[in-house]
ModelCIF file with pLDDT and N, C-alpha, C, O atoms, coordinates in Angstrom:
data_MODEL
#
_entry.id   MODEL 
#
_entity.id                         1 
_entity.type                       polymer 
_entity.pdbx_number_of_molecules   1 
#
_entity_poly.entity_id                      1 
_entity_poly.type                           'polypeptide(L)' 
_entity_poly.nstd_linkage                   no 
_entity_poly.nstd_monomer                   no 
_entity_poly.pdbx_seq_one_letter_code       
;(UNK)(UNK)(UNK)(UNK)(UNK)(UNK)(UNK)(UNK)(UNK)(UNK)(UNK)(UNK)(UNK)(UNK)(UNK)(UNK)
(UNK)(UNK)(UNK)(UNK)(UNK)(UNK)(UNK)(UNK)(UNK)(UNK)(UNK)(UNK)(UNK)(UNK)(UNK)(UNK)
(UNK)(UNK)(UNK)(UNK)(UNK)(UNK)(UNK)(UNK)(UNK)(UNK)(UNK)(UNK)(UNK)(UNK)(UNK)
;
_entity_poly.pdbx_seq_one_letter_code_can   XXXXXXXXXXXXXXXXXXXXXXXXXXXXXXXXXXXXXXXXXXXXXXX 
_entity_poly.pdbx_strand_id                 A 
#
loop_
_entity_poly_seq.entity_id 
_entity_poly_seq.num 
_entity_poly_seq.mon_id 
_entity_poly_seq.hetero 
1 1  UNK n 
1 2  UNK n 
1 3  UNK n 
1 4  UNK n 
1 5  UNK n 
1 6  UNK n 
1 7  UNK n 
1 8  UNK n 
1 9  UNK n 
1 10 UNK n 
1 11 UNK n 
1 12 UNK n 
1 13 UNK n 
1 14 UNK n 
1 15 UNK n 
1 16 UNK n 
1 17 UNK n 
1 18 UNK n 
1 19 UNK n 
1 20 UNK n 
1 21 UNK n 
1 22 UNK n 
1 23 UNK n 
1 24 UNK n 
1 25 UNK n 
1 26 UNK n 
1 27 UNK n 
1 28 UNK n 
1 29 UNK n 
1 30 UNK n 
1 31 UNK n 
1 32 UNK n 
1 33 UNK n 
1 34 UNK n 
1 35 UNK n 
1 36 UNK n 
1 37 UNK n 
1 38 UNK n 
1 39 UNK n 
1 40 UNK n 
1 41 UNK n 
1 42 UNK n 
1 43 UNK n 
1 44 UNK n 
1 45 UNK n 
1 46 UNK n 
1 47 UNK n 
#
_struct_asym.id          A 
_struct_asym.entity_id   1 
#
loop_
_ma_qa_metric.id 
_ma_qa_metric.mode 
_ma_qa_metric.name 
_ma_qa_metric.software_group_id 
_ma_qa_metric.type 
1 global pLDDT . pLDDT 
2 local  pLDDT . pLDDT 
#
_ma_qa_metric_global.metric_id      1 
_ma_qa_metric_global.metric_value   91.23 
_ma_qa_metric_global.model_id       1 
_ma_qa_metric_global.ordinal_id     1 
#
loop_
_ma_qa_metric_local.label_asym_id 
_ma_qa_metric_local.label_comp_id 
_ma_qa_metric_local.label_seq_id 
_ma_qa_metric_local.metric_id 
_ma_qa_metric_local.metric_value 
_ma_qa_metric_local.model_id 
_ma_qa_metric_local.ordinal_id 
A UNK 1  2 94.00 1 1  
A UNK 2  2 95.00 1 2  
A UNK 3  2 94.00 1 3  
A UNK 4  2 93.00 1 4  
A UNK 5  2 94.00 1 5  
A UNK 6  2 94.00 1 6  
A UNK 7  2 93.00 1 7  
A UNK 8  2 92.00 1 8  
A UNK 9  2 93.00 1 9  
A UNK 10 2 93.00 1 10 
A UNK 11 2 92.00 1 11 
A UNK 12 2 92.00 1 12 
A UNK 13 2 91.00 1 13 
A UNK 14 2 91.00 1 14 
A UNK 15 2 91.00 1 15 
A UNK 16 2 91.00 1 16 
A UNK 17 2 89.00 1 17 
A UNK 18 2 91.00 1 18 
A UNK 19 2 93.00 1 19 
A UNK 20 2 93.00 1 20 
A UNK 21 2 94.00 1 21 
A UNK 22 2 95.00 1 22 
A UNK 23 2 96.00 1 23 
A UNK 24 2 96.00 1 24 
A UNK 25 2 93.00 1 25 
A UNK 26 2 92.00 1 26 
A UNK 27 2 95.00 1 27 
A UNK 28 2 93.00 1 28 
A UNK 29 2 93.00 1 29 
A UNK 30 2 89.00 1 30 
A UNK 31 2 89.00 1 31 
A UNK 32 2 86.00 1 32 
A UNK 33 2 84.00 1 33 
A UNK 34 2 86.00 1 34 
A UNK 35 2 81.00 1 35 
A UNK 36 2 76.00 1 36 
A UNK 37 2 77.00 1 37 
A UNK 38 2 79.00 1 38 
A UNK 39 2 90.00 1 39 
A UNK 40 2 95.00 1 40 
A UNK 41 2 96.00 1 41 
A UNK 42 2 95.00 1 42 
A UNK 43 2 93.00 1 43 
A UNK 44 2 92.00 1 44 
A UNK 45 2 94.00 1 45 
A UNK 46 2 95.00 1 46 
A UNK 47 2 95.00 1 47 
#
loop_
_atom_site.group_PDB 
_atom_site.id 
_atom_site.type_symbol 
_atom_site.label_atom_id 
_atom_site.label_alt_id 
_atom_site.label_comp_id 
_atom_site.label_asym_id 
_atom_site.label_entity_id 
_atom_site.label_seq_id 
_atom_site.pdbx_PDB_ins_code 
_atom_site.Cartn_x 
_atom_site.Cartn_y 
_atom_site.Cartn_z 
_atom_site.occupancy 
_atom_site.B_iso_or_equiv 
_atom_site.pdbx_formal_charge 
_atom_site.auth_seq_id 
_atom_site.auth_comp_id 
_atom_site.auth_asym_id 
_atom_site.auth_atom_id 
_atom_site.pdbx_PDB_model_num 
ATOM 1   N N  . UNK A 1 1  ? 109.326 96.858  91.293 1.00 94.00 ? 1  UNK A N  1 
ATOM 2   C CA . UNK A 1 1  ? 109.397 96.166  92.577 1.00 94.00 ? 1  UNK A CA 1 
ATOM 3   C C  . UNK A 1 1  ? 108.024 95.874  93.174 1.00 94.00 ? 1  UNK A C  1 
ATOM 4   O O  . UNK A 1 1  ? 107.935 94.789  93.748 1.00 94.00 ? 1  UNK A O  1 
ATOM 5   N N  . UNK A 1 2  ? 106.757 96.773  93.137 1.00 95.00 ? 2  UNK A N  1 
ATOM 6   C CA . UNK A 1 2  ? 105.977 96.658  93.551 1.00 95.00 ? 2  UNK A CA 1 
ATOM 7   C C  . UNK A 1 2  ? 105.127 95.257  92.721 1.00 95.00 ? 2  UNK A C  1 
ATOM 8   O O  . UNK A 1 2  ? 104.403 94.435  93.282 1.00 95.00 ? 2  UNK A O  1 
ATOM 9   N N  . UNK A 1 3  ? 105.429 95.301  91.472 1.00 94.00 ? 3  UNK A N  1 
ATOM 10  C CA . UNK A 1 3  ? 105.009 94.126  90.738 1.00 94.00 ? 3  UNK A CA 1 
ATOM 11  C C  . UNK A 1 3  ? 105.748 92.710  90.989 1.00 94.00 ? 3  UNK A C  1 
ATOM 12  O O  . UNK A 1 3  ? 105.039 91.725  91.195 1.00 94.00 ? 3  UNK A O  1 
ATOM 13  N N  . UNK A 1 4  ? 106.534 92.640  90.983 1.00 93.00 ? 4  UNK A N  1 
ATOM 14  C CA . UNK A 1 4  ? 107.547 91.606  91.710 1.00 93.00 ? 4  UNK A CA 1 
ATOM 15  C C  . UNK A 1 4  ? 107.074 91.173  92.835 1.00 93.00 ? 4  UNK A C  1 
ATOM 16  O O  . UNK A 1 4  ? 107.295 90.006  93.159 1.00 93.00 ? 4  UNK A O  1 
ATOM 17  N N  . UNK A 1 5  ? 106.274 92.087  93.717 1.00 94.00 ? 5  UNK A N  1 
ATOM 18  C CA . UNK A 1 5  ? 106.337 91.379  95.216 1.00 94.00 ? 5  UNK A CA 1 
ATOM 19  C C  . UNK A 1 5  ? 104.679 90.826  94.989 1.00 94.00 ? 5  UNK A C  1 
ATOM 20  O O  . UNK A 1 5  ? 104.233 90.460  96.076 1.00 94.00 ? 5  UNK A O  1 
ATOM 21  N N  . UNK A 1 6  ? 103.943 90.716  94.168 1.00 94.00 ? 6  UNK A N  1 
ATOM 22  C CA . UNK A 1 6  ? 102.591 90.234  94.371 1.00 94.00 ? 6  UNK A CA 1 
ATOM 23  C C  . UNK A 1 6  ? 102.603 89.121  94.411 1.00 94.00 ? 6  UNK A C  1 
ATOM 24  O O  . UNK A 1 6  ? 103.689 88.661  94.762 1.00 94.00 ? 6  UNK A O  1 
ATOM 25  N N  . UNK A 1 7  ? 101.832 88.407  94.196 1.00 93.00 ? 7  UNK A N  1 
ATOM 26  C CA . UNK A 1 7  ? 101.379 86.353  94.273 1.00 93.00 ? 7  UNK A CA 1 
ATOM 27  C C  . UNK A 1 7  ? 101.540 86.459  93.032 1.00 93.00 ? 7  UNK A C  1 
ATOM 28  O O  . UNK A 1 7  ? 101.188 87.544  92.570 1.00 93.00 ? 7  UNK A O  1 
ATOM 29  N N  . UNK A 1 8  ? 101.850 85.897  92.494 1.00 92.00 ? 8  UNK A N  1 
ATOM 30  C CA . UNK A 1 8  ? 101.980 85.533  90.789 1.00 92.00 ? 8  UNK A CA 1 
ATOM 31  C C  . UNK A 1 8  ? 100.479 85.303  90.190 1.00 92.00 ? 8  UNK A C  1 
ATOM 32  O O  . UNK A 1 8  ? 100.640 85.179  88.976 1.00 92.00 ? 8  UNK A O  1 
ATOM 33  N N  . UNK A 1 9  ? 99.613  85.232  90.384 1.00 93.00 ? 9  UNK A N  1 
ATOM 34  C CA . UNK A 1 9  ? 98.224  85.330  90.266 1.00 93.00 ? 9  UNK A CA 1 
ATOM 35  C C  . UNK A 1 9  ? 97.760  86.614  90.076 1.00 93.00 ? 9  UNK A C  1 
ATOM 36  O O  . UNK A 1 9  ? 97.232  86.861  88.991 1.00 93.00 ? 9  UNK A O  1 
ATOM 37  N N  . UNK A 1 10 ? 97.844  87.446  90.872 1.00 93.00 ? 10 UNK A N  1 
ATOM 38  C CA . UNK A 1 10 ? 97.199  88.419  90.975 1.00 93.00 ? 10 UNK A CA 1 
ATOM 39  C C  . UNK A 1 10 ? 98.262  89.602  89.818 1.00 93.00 ? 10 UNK A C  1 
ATOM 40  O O  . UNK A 1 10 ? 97.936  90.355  88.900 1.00 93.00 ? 10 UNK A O  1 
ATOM 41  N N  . UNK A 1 11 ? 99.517  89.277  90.417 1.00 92.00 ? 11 UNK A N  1 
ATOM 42  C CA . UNK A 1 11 ? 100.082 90.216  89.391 1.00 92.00 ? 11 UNK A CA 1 
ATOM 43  C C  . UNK A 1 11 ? 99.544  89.985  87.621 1.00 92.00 ? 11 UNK A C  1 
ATOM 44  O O  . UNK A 1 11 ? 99.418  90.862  86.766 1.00 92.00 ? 11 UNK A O  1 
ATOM 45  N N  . UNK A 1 12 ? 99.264  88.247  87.472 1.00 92.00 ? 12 UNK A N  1 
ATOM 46  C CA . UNK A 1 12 ? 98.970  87.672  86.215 1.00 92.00 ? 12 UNK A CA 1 
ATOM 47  C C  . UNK A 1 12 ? 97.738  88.652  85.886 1.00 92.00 ? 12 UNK A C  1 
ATOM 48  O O  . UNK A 1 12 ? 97.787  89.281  84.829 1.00 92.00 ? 12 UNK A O  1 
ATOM 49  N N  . UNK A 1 13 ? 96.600  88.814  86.769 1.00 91.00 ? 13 UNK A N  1 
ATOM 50  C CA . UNK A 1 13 ? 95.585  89.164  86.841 1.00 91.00 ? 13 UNK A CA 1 
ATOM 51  C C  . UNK A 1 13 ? 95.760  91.165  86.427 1.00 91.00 ? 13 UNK A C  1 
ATOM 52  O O  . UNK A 1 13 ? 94.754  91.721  85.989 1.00 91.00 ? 13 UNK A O  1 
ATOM 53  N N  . UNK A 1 14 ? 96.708  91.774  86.575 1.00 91.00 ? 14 UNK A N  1 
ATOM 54  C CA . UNK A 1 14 ? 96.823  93.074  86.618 1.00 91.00 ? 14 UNK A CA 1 
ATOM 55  C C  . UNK A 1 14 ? 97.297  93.555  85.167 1.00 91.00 ? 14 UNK A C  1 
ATOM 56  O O  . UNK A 1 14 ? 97.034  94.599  84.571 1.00 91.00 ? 14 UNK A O  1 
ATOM 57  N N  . UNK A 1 15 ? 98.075  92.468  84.795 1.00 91.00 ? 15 UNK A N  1 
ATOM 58  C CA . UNK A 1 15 ? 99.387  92.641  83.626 1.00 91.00 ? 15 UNK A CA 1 
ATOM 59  C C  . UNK A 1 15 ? 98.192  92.635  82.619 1.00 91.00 ? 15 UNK A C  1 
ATOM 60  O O  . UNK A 1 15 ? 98.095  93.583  81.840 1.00 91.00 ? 15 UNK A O  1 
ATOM 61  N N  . UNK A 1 16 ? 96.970  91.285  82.579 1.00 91.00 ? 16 UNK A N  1 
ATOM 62  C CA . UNK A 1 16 ? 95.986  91.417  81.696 1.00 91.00 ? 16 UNK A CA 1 
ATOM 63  C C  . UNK A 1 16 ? 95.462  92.281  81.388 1.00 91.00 ? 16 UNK A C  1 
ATOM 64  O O  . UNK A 1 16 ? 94.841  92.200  80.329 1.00 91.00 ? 16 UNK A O  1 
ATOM 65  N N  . UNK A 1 17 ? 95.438  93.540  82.139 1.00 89.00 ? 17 UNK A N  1 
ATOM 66  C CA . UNK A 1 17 ? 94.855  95.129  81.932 1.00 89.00 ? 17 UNK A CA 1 
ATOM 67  C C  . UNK A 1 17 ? 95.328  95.647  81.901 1.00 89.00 ? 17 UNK A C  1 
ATOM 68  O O  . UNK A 1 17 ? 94.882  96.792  81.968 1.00 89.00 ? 17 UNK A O  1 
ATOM 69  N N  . UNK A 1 18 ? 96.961  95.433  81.749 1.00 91.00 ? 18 UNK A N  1 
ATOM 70  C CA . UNK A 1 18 ? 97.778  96.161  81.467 1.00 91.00 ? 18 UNK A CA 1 
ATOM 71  C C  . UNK A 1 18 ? 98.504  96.517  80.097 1.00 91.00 ? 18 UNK A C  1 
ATOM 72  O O  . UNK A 1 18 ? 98.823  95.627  79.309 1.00 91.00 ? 18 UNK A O  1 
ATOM 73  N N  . UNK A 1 19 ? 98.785  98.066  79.815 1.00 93.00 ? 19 UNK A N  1 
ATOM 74  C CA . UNK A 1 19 ? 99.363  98.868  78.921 1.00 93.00 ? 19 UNK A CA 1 
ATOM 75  C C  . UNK A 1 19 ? 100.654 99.174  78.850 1.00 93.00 ? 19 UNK A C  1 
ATOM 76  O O  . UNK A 1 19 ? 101.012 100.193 79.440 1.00 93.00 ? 19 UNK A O  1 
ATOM 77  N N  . UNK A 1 20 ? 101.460 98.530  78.261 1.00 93.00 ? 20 UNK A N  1 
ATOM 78  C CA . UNK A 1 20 ? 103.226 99.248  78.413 1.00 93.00 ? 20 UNK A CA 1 
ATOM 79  C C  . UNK A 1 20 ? 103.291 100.637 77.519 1.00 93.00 ? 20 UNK A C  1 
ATOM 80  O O  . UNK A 1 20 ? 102.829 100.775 76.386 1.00 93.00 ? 20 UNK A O  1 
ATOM 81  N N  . UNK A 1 21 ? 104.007 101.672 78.342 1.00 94.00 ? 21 UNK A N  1 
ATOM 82  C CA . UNK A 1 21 ? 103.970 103.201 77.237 1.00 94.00 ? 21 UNK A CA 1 
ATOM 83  C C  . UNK A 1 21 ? 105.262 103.147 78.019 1.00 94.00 ? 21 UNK A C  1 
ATOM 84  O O  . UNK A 1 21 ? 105.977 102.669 78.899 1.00 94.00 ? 21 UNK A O  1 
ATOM 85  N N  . UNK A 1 22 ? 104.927 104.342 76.641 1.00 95.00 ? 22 UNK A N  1 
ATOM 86  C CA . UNK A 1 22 ? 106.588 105.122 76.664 1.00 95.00 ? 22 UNK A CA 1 
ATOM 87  C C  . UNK A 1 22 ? 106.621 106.532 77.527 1.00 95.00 ? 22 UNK A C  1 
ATOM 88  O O  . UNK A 1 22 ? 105.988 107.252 76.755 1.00 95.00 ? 22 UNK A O  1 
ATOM 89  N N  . UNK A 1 23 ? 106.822 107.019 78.180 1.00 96.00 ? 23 UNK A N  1 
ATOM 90  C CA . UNK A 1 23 ? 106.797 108.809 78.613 1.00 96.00 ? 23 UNK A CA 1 
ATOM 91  C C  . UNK A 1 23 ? 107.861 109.462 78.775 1.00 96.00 ? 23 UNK A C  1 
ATOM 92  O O  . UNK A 1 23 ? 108.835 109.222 79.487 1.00 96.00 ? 23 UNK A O  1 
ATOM 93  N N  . UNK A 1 24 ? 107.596 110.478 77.942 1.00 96.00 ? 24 UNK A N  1 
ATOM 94  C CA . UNK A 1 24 ? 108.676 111.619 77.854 1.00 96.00 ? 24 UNK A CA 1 
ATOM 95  C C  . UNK A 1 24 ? 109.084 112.652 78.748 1.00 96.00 ? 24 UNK A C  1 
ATOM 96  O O  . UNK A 1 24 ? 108.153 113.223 79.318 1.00 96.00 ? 24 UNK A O  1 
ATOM 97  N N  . UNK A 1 25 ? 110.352 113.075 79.042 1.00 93.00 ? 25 UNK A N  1 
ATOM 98  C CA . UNK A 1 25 ? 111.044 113.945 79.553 1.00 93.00 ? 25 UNK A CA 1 
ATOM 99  C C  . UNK A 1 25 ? 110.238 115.069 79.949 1.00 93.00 ? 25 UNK A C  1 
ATOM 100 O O  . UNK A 1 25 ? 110.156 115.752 78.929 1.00 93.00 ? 25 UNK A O  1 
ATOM 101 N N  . UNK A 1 26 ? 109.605 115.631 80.864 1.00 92.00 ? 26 UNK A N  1 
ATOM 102 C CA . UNK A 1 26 ? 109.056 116.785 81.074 1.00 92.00 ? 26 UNK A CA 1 
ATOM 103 C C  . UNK A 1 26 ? 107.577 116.512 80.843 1.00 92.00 ? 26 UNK A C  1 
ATOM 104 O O  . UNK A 1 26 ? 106.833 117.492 80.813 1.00 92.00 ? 26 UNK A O  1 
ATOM 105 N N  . UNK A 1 27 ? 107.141 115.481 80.702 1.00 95.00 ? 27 UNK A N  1 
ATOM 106 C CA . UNK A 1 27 ? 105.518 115.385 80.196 1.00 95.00 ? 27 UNK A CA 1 
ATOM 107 C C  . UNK A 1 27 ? 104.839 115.140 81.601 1.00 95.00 ? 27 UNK A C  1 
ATOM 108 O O  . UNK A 1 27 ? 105.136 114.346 82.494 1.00 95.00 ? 27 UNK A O  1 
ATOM 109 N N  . UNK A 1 28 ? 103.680 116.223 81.494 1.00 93.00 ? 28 UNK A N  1 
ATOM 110 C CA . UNK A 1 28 ? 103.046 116.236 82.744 1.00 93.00 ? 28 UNK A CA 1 
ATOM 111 C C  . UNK A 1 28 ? 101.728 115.080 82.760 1.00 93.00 ? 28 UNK A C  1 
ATOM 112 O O  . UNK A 1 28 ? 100.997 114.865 81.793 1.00 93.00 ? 28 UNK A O  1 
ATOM 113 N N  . UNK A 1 29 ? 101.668 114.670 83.579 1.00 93.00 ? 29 UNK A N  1 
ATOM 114 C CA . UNK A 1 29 ? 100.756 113.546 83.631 1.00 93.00 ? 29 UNK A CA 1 
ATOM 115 C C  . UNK A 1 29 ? 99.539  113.754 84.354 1.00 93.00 ? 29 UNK A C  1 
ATOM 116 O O  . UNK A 1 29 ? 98.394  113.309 84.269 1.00 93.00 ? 29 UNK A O  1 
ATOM 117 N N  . UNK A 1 30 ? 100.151 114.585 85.109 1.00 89.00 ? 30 UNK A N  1 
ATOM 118 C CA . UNK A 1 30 ? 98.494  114.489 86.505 1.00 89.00 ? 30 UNK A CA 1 
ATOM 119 C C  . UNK A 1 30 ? 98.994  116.052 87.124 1.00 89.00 ? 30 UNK A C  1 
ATOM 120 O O  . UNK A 1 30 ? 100.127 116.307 87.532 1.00 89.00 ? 30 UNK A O  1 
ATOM 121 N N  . UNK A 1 31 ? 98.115  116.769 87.084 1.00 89.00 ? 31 UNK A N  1 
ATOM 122 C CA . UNK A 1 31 ? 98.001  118.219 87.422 1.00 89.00 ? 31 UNK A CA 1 
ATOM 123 C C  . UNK A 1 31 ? 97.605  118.521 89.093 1.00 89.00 ? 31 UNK A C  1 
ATOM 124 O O  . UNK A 1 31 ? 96.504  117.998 89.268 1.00 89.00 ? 31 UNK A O  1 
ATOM 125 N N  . UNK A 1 32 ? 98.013  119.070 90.193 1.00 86.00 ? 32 UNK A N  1 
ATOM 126 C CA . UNK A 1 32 ? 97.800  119.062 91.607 1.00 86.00 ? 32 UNK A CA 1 
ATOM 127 C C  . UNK A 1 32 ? 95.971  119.858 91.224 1.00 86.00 ? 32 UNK A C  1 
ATOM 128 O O  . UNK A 1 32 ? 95.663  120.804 90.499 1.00 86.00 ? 32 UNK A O  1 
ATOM 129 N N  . UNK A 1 33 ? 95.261  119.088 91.951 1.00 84.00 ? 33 UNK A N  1 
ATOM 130 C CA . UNK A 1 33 ? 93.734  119.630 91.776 1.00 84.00 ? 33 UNK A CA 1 
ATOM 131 C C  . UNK A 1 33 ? 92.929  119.026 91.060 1.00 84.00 ? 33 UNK A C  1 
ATOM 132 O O  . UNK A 1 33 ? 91.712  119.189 91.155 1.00 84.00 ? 33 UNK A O  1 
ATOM 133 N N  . UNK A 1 34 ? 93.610  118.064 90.055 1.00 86.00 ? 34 UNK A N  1 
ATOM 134 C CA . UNK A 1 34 ? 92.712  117.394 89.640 1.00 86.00 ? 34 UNK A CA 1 
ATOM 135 C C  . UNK A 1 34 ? 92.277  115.976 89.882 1.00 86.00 ? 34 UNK A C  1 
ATOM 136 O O  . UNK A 1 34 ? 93.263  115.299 89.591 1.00 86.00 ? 34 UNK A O  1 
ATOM 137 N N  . UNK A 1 35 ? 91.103  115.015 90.345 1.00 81.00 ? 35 UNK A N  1 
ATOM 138 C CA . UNK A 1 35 ? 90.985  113.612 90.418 1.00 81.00 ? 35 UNK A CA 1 
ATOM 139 C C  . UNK A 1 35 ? 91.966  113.017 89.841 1.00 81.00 ? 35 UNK A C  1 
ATOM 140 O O  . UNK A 1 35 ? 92.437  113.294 88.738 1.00 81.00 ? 35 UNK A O  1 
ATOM 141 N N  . UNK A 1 36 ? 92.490  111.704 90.990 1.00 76.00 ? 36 UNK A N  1 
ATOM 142 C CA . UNK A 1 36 ? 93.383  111.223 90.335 1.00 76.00 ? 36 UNK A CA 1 
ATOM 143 C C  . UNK A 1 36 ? 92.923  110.219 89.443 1.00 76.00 ? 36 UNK A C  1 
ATOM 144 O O  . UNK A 1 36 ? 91.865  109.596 89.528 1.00 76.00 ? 36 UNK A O  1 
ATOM 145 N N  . UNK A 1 37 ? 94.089  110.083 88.307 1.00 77.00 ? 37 UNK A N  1 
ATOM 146 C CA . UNK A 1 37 ? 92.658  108.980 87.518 1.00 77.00 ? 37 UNK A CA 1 
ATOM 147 C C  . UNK A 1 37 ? 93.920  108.437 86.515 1.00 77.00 ? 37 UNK A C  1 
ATOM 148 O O  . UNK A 1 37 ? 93.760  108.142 85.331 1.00 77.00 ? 37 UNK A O  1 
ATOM 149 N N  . UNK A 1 38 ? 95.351  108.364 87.329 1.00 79.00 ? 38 UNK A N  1 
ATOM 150 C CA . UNK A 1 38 ? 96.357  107.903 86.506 1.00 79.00 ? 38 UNK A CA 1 
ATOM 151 C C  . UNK A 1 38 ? 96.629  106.881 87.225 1.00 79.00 ? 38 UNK A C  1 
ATOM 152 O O  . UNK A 1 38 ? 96.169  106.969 88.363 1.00 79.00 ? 38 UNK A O  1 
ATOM 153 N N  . UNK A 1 39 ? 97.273  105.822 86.973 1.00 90.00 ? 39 UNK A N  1 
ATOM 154 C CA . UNK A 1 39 ? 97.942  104.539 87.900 1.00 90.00 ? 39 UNK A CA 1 
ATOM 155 C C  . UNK A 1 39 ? 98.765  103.685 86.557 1.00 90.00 ? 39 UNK A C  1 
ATOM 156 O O  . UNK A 1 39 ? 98.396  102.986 85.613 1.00 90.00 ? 39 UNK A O  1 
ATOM 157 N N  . UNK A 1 40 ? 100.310 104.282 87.183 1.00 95.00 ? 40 UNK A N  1 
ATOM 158 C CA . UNK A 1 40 ? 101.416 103.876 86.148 1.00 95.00 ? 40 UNK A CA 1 
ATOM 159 C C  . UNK A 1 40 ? 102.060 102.832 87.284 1.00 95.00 ? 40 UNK A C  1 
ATOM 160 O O  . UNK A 1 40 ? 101.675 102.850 88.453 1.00 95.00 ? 40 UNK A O  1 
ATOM 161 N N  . UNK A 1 41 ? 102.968 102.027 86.851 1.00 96.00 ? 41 UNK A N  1 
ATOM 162 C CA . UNK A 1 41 ? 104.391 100.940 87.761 1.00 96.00 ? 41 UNK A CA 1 
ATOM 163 C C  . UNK A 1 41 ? 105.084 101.479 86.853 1.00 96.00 ? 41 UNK A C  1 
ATOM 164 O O  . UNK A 1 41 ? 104.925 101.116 85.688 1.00 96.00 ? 41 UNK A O  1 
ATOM 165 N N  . UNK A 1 42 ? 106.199 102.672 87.256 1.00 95.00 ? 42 UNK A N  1 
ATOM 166 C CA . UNK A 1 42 ? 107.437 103.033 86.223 1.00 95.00 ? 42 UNK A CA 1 
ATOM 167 C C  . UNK A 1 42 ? 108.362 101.305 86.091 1.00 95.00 ? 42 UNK A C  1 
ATOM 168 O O  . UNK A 1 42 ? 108.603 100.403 86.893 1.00 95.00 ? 42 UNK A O  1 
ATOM 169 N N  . UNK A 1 43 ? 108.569 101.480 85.022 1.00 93.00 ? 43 UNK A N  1 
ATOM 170 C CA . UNK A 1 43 ? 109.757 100.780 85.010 1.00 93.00 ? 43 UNK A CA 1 
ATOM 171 C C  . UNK A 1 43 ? 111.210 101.319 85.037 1.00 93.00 ? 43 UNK A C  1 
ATOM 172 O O  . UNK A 1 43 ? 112.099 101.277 85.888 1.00 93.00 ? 43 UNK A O  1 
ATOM 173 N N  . UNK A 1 44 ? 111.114 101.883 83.689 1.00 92.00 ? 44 UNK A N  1 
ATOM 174 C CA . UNK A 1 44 ? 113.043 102.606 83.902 1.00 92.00 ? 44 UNK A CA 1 
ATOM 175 C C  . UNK A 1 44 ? 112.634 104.500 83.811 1.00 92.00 ? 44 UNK A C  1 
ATOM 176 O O  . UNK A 1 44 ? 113.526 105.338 83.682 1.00 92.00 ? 44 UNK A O  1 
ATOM 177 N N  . UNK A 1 45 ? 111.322 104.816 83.898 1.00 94.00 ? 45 UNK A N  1 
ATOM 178 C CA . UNK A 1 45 ? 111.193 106.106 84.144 1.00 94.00 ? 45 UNK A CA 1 
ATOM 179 C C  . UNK A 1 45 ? 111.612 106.401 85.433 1.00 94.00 ? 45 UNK A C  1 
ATOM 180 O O  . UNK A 1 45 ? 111.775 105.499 86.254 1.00 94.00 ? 45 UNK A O  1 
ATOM 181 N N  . UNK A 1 46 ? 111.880 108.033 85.803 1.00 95.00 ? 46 UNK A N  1 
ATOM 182 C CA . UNK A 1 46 ? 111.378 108.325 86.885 1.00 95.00 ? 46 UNK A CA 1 
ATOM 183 C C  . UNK A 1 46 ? 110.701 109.578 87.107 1.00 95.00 ? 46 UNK A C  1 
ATOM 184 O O  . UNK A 1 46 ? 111.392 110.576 86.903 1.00 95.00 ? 46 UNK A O  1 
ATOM 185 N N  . UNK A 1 47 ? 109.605 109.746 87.447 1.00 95.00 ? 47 UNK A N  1 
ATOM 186 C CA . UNK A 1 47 ? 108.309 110.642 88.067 1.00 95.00 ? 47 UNK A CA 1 
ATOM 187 C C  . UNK A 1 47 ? 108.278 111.306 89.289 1.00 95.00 ? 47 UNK A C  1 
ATOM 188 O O  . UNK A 1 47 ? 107.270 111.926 89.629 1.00 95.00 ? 47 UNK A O  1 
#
């Protein structure tokens, strides 16, 4: 949704640096304390 609502430009502009993954059930991604330094748009996950 958050990708959906941009200008079609800019989203064009994001998708170009963008990575599609897969993530698994229970997989920790970002630990409380550490810099954040993750930036996912779930699609059919949820986090």
């Amino acid at each position: 949704a958050v990708l959906r609502r941009l200008p079609d430009e800019e989203r064009r502009q994001l998708l170009a640096a963008s990575v599609p993954i897969h993530l698994a059930r229970r997989q920790v991604l970002q630990e409380a304390g550490s810099p954040l330094a993750v930036v996912l748009f779930p699609v059919t996950c949820v986090i």
